[in-house]
Protein backbone atom coordinates (compact mmCIF):
# COMPACT_ATOMS: atom_id res chain seq x y z
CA UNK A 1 0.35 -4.14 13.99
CA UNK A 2 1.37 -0.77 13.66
CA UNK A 3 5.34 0.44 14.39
CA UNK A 4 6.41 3.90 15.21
CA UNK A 5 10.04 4.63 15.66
CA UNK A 6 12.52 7.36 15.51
CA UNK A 7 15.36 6.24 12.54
CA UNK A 8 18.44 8.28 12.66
CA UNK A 9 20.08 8.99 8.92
CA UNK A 10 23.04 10.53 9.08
CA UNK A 11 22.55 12.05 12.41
CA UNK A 12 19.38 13.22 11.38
CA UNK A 13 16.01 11.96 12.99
CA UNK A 14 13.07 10.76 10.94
CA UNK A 15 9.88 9.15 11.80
CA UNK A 16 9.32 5.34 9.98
CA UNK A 17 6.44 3.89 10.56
CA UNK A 18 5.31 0.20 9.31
CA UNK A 19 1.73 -0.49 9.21
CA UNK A 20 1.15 -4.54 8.63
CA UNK A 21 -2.38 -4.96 6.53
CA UNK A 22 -3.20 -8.04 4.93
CA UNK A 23 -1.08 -9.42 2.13
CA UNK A 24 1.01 -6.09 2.19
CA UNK A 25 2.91 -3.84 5.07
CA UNK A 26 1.92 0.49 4.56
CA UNK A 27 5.85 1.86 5.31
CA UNK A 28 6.84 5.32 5.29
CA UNK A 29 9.37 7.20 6.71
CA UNK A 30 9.28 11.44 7.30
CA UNK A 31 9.86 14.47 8.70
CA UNK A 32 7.84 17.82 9.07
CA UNK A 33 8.81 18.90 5.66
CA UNK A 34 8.10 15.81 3.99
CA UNK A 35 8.09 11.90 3.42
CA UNK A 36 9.06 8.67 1.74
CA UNK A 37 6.74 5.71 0.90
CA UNK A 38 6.25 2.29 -0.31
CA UNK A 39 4.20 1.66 -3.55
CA UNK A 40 0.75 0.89 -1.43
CA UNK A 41 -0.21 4.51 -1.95
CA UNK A 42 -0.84 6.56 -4.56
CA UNK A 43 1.62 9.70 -5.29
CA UNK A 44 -0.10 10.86 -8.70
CA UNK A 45 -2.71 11.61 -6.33
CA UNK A 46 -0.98 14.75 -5.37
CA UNK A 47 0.00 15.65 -8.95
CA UNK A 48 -3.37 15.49 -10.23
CA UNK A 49 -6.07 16.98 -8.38
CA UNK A 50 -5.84 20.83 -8.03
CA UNK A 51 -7.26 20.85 -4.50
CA UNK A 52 -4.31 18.54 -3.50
CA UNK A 53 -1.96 20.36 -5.80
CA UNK A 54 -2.13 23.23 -3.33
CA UNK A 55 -1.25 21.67 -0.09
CA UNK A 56 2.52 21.26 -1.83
CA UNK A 57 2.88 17.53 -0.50
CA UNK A 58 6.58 17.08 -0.79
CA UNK A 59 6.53 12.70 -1.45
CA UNK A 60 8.25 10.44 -3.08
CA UNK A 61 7.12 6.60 -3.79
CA UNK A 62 9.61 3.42 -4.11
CA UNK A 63 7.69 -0.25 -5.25
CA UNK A 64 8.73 -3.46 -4.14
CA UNK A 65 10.29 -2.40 -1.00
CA UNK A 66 8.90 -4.67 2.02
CA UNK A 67 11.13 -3.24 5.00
CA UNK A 68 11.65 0.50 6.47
CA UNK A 69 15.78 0.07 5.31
CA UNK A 70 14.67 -1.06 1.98
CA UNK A 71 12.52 2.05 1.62
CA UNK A 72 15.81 3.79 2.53
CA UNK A 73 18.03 2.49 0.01
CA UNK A 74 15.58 2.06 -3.20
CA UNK A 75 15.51 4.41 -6.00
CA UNK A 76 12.20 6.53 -5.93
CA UNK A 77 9.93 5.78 -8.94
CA UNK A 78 7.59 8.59 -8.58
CA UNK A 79 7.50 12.07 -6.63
CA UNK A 80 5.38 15.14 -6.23
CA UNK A 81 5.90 18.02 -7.94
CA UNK A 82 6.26 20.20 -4.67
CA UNK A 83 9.12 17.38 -3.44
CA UNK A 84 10.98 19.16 -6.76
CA UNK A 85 11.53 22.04 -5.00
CA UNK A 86 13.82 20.57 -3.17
CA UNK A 87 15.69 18.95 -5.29
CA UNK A 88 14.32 15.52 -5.51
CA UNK A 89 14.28 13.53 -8.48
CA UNK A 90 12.55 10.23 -9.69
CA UNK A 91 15.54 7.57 -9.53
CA UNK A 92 17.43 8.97 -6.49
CA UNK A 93 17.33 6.71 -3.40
CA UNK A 94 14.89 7.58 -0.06
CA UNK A 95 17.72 8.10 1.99
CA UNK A 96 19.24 10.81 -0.97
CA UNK A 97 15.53 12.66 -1.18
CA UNK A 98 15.25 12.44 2.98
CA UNK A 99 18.70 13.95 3.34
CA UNK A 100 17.38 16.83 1.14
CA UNK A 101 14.88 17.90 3.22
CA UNK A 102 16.63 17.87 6.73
């Protein structure tokens, strides 16, 4: 099954969207500028391949996070270098790094 909702963080309106697969759930939560995720994709991605290094993905990955308002409140393990720009940095919860690009 695959959940689309509008979440509302501090007045502010994001898009989370849960994606149930087998033996895991795909979660992220964003906005036009950018986006939070759980540990079922890859963020280094983005970091390490020049092609994709110049799209400017602003991301930011949490693990063990199994619901959108744990994605929310968990520190971020890993982030993109463009999401740097903005301020983001690798402990800070989702909610801090979604905050900083509203």
């Amino acid at each position: 099954m695959i959940t689309i909702e509008p979440l509302e963080v501090d007045g502010i309106i994001f898009t989370a969207v849960s994606v149930e697969l087998p033996k895991t759930t795909l979660l992220t939560i964003s906005n036009d500028v950018g986006y939070i995720m759980c540990a079922a994709l890859d963020v280094d991605i983005f970091n390490e391949i020049p092609k994709l290094q110049e799209r400017n993905v602003v991301a930011g990955r949490a693990m063990g996070v199994r619901t959108i308002d744990q994605l929310l409140h968990a520190p971020l393990e890993k982030i993109t270098n463009a999401s740097k720009e903005y301020g983001w940095e690798v402990g800070m919860t989702g909610k801090e790094a979604l905050l900083k690009i509203s």
